[in-house]
Protein backbone atom coordinates (compact mmCIF):
# COMPACT_ATOMS: atom_id res chain seq x y z
CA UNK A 1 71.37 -101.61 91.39
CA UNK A 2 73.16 -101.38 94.60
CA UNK A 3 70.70 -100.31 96.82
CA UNK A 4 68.59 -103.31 95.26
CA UNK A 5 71.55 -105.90 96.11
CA UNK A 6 71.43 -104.04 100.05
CA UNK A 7 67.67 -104.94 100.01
CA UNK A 8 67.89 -108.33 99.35
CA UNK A 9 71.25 -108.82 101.27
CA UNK A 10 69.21 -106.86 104.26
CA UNK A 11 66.22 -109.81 103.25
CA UNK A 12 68.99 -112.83 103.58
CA UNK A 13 70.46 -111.41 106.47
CA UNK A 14 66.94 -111.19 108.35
CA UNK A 15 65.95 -114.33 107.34
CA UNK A 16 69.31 -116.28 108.51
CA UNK A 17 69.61 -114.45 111.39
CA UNK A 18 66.44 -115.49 112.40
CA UNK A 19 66.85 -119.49 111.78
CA UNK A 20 70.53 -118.87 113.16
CA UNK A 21 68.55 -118.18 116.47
CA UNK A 22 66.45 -120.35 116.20
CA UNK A 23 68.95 -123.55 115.40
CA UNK A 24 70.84 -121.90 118.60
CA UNK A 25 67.47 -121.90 120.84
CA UNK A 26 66.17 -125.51 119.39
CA UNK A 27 69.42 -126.92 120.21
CA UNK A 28 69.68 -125.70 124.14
CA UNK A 29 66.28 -126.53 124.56
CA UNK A 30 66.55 -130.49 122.88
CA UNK A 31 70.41 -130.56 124.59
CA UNK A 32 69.51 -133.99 126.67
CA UNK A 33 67.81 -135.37 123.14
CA UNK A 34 70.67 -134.48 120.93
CA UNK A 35 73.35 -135.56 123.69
CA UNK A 36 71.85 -138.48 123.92
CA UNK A 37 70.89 -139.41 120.02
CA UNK A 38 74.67 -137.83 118.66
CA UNK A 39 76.52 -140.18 121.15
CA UNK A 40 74.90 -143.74 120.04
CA UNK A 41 78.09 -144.15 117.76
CA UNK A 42 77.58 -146.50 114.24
CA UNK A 43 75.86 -144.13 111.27
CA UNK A 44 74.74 -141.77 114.61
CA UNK A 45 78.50 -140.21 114.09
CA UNK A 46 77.79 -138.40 111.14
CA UNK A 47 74.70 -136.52 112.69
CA UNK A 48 77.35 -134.00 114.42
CA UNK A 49 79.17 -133.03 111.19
CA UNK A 50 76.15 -132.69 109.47
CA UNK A 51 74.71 -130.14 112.51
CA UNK A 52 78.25 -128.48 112.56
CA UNK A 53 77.62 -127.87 108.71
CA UNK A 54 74.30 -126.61 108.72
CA UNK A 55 75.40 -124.14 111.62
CA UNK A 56 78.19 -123.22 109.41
CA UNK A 57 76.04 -122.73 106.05
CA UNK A 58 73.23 -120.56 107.93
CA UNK A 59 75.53 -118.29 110.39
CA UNK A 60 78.10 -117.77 107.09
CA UNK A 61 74.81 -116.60 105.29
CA UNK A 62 73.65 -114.34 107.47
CA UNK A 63 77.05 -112.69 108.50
CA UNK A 64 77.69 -112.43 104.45
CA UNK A 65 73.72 -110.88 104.01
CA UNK A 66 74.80 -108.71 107.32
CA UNK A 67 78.77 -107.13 106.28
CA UNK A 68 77.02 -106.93 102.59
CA UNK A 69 74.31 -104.08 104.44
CA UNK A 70 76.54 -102.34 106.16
CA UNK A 71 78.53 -101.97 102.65
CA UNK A 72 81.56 -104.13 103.63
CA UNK A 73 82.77 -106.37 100.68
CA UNK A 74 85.89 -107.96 99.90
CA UNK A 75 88.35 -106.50 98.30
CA UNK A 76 88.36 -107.80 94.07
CA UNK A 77 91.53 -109.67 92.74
CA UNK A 78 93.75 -107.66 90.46
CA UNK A 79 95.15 -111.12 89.14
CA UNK A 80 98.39 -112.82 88.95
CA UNK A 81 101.10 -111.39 87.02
């Protein structure tokens, strides 16, 4: 059981790491397009949030995928008493 949750953790964390690069290289190389579409203003405004979530959803993926190989997890809730 465990070693199958590594392999597909050790899948997620390949897969995610590789669009994680790859949002990282698309956005240097398209810097003047996105610099100059992001700052129109109006409904334009919301383009940055939405980037900054998408970042956020595949790097916290692939960091999750990546501590979950290496056998990191977090610690599990006793409860309140």
């Amino acid at each position: 059981m465990a070693t199958t949750t590594k392999k597909k953790a050790l899948v997620g964390a390949v897969i995610f790491g590789v669009l994680s690069i790859g949002l990282y290289a698309l956005l240097f190389v398209k810097e003047d397009l996105i610099n100059s579409t992001f700052g129109k203003g109006g409904a334009y405004a919301v383009l940055p949030i939405a980037t900054a979530f998408l970042f956020s959803f595949v790097h916290g993926n692939f960091t999750g995928n990546f501590w979950t190989v290496l056998g990191i997890e977090a610690a599990k809730s006793k409860g309140c008493k």
